[in-house]
N, C-alpha and C. Protein backbone atom coordinates (compact mmCIF):
# COMPACT_ATOMS: atom_id res chain seq x y z
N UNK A 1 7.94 14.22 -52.51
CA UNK A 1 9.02 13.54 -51.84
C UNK A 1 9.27 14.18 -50.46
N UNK A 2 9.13 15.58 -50.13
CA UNK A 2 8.98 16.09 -49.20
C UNK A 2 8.35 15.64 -48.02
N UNK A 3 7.28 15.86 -48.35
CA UNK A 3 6.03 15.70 -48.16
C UNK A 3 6.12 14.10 -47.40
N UNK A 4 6.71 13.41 -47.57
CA UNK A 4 6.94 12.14 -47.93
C UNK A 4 7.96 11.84 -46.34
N UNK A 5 9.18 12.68 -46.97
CA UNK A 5 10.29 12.74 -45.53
C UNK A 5 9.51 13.09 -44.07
N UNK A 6 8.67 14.53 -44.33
CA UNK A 6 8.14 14.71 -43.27
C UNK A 6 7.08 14.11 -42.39
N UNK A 7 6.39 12.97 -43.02
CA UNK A 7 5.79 12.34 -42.52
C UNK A 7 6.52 11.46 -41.65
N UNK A 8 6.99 10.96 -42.26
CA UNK A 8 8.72 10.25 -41.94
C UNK A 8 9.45 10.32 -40.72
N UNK A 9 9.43 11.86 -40.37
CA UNK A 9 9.85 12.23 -39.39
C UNK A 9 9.04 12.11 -38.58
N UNK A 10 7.81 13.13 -38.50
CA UNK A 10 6.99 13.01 -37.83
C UNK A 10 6.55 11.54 -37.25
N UNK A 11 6.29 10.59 -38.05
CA UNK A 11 5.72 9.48 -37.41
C UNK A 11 6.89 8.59 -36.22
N UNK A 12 8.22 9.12 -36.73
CA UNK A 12 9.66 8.50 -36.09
C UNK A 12 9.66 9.33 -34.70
N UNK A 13 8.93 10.84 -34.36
CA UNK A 13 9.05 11.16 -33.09
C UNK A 13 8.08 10.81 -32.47
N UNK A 14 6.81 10.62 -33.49
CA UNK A 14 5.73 10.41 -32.02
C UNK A 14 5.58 8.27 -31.60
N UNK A 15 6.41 8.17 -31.82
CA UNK A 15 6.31 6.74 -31.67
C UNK A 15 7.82 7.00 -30.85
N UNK A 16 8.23 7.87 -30.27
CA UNK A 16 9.72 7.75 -29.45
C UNK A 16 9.04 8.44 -28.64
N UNK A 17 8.45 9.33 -28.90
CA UNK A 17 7.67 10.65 -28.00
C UNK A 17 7.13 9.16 -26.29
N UNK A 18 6.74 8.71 -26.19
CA UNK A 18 6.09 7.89 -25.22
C UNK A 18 7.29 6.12 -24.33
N UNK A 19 8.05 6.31 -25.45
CA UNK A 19 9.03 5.12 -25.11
C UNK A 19 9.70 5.06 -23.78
N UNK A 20 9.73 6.33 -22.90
CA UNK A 20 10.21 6.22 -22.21
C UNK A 20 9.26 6.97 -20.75
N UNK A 21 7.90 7.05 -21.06
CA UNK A 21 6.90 7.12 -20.24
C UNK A 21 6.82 5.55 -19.51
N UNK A 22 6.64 5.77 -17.93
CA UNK A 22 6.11 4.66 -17.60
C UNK A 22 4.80 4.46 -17.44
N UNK A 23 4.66 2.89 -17.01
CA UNK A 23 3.01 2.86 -17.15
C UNK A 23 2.55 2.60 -15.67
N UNK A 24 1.39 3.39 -15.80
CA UNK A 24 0.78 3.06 -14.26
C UNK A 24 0.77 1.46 -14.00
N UNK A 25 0.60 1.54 -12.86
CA UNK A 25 0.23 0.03 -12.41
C UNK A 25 -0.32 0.29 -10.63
N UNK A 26 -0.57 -0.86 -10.22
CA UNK A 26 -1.39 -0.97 -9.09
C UNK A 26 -0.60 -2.17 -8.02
N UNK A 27 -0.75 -2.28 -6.89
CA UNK A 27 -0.11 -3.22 -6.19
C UNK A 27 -0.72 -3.35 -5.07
N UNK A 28 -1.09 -4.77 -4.14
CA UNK A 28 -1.89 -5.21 -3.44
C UNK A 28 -0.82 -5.53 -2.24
N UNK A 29 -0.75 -4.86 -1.26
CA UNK A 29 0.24 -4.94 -0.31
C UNK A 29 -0.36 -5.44 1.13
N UNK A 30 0.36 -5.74 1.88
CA UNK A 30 0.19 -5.87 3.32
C UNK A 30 1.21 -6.11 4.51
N UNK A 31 1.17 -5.48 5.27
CA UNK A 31 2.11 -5.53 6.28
C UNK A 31 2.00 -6.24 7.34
N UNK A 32 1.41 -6.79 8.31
CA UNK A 32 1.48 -8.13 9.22
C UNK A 32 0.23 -9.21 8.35
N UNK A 33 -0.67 -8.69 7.99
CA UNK A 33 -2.23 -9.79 8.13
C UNK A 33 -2.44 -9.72 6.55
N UNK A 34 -1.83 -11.34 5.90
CA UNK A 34 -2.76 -11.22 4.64
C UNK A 34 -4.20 -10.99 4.36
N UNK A 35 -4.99 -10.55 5.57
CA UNK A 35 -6.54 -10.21 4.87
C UNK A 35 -6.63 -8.75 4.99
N UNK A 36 -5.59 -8.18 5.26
CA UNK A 36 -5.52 -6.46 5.51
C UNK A 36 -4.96 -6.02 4.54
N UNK A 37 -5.38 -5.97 2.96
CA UNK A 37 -5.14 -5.62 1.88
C UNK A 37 -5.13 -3.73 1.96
N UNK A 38 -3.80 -3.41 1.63
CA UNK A 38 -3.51 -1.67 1.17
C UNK A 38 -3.25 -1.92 -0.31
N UNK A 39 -4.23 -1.26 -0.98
CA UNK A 39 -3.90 -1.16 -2.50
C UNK A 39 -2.87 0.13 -2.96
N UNK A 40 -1.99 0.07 -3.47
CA UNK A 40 -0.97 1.40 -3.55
C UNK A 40 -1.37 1.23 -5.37
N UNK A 41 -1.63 2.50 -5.85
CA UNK A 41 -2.35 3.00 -7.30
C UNK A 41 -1.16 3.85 -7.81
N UNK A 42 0.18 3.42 -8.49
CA UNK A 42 0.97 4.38 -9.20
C UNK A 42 0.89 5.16 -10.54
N UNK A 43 0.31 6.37 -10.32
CA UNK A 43 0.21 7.63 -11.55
C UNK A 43 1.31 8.02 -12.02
N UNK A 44 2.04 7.88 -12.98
CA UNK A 44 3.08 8.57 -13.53
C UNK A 44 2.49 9.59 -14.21
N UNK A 45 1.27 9.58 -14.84
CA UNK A 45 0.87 10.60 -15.48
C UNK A 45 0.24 11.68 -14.44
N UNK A 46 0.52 11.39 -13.24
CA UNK A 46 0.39 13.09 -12.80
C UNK A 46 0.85 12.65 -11.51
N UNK A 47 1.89 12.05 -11.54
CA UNK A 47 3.37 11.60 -11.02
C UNK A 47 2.83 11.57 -9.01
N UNK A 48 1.93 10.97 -8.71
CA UNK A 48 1.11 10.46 -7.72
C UNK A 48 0.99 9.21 -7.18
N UNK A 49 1.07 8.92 -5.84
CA UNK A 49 0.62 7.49 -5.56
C UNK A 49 -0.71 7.62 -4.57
N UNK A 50 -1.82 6.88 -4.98
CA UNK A 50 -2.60 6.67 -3.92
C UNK A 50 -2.60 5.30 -3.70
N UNK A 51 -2.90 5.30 -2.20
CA UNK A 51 -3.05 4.41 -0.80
C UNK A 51 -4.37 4.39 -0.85
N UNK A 52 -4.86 3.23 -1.17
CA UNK A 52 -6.67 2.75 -0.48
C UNK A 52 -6.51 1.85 -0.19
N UNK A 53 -7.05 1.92 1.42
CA UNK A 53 -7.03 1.11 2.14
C UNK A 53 -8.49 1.13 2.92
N UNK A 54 -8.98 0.22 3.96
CA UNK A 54 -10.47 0.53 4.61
C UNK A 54 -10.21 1.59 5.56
N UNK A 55 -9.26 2.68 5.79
CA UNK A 55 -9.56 3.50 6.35
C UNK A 55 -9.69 4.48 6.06
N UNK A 56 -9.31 4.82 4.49
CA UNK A 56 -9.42 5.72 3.84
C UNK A 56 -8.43 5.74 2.85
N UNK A 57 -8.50 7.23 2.32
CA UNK A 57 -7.55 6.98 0.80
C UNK A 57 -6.71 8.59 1.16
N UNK A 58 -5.44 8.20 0.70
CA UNK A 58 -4.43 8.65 0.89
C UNK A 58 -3.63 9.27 -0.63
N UNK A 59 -3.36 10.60 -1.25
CA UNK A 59 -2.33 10.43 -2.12
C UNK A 59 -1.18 10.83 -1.48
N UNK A 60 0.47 10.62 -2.44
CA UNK A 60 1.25 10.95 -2.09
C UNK A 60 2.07 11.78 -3.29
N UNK A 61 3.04 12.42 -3.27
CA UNK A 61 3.67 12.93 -4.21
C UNK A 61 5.27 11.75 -4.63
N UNK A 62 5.24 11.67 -5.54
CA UNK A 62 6.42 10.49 -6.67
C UNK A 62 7.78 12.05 -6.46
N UNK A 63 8.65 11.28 -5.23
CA UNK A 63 9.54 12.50 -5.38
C UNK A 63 11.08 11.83 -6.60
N UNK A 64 10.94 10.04 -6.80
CA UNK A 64 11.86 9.79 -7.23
C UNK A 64 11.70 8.88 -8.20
N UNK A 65 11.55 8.36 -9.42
CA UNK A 65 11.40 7.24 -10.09
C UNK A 65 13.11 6.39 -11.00
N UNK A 66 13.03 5.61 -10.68
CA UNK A 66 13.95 4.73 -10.87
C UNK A 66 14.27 3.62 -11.40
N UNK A 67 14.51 2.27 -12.09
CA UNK A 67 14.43 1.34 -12.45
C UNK A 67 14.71 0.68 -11.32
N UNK A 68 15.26 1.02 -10.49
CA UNK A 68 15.46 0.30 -9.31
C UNK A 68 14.36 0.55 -7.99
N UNK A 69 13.56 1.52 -7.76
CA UNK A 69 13.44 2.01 -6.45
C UNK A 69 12.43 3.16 -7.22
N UNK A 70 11.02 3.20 -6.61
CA UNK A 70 9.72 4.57 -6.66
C UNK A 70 9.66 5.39 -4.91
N UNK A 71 10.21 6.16 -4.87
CA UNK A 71 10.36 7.12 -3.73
C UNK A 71 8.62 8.02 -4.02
N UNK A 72 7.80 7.62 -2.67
CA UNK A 72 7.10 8.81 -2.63
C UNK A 72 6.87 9.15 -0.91
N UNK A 73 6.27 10.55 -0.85
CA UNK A 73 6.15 10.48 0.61
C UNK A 73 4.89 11.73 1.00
N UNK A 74 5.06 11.96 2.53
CA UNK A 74 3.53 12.47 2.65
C UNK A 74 4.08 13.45 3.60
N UNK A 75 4.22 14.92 3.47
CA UNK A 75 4.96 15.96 4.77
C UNK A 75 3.78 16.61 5.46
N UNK A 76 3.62 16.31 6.72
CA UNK A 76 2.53 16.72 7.69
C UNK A 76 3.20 16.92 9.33
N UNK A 77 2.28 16.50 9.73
CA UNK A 77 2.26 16.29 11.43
C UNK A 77 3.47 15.08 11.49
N UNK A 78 3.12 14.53 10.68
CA UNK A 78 4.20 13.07 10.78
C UNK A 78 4.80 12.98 9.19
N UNK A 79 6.27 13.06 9.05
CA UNK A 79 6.70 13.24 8.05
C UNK A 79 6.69 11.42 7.41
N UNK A 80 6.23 11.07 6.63
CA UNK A 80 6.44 9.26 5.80
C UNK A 80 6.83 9.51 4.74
N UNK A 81 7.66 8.46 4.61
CA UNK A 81 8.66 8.17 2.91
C UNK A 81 8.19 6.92 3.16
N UNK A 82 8.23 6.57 1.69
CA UNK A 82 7.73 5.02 1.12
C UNK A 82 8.63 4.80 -0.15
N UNK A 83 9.39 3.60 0.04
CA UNK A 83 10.36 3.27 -0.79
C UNK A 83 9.92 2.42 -1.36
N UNK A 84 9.66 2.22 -2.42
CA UNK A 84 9.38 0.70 -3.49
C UNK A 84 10.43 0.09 -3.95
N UNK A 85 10.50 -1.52 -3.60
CA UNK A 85 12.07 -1.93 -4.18
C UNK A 85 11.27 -2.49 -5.46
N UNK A 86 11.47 -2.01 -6.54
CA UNK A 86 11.01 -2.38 -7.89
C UNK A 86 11.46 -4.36 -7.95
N UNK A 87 12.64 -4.65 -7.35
CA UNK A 87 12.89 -5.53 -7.89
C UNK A 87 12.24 -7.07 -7.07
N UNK A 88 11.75 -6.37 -5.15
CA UNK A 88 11.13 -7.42 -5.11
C UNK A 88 9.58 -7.30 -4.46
N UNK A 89 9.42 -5.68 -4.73
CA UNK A 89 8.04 -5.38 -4.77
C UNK A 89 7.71 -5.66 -3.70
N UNK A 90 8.62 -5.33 -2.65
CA UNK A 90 8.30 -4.69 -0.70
C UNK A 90 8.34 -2.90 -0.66
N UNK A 91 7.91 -2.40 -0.33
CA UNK A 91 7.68 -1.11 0.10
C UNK A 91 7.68 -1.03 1.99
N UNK A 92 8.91 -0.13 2.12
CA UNK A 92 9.63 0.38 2.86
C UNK A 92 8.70 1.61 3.70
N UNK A 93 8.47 1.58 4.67
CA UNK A 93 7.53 2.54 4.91
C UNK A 93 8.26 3.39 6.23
N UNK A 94 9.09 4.35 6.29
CA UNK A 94 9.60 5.16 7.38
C UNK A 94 8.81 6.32 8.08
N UNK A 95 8.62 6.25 9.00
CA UNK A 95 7.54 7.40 9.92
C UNK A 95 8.71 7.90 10.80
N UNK A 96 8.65 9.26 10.27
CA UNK A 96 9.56 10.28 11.04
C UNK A 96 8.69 11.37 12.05
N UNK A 97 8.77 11.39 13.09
CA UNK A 97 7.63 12.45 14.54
C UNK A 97 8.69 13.12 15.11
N UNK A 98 8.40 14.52 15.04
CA UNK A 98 9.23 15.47 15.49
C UNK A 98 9.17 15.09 16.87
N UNK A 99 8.39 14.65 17.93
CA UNK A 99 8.67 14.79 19.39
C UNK A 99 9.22 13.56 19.44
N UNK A 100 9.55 12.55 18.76
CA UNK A 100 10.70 11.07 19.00
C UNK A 100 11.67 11.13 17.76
N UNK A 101 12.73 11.16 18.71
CA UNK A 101 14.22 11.18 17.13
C UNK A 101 14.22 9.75 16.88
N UNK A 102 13.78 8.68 17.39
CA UNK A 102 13.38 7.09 16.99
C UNK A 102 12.53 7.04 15.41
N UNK A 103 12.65 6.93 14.47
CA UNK A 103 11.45 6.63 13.12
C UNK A 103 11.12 5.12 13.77
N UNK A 104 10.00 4.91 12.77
CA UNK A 104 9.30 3.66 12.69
C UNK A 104 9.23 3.54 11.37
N UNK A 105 9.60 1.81 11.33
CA UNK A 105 10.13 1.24 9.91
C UNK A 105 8.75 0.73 9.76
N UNK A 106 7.93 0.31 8.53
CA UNK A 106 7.20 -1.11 8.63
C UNK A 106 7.40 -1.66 7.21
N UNK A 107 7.17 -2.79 6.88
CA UNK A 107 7.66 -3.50 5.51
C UNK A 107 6.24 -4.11 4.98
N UNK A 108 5.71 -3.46 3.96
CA UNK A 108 4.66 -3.58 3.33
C UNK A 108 5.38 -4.77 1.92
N UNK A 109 4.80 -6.13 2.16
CA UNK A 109 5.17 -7.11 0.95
C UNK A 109 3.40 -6.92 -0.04
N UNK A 110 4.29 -7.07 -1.14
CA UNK A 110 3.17 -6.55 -2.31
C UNK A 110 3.61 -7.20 -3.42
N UNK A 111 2.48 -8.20 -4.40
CA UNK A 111 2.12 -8.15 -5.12
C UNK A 111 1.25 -7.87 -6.29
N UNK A 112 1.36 -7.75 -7.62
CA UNK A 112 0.57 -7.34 -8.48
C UNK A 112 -0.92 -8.11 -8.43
N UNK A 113 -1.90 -7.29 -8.50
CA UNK A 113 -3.37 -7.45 -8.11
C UNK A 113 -3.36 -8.78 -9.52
N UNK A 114 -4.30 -9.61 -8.83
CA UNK A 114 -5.38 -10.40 -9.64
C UNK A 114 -6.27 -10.19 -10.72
N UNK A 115 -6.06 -10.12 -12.33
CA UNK A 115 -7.01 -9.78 -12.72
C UNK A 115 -8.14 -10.87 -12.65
């Protein structure tokens, strides 16, 4: 009967254990030219976004996850935050340059890729 409960248990945490993991997904974006496809690749499992695009590939670090809003960004020469509005799946793209106190906005519209 023991024996019995503890399975019990056990099977009741590892089926909660993951319920509240999200799942990767992928998104096909572009900012002026629908044939200038940026694919943005979201890792929750090692909490990452990569950018492939034809000029190359980019990761970023997931500083915020949200039901509303995926915050990630890239700290260099040029500081970028990238805001995901979960709800209508535009990504917010801010470029901050230490020698101009001006940022640059651009609005990446994105939908979920084609299988």
């Amino acid at each position: 009967m023991r024996l019995i409960a503890v399975l019990g248990v056990l099977f009741v945490l590892a089926s909660c254990s993951d319920s509240d993991m999200e799942e990767n997904f992928g998104l096909s974006c572009y900012k002026n030219d629908e044939k200038n496809i940026t694919f943005f690749e979201f890792n929750f499992d090692k909490n990452i976004v990569i950018r492939d695009e034809p000029s190359g590939e980019y990761e970023y670090s997931m500083t915020e996850v949200s039901p509303v809003k995926i915050v990630f960004v890239q700290r260099s020469l040029v500081d970028i935050d990238y805001v995901l509005d979960r709800g209508n799946l535009n990504i917010e793209q801010t470029m901050r340059f230490e020698s101009n106190p001006n940022n640059i906005i651009n609005i990446f519209k994105c939908k979920l890729p084609q299988v």
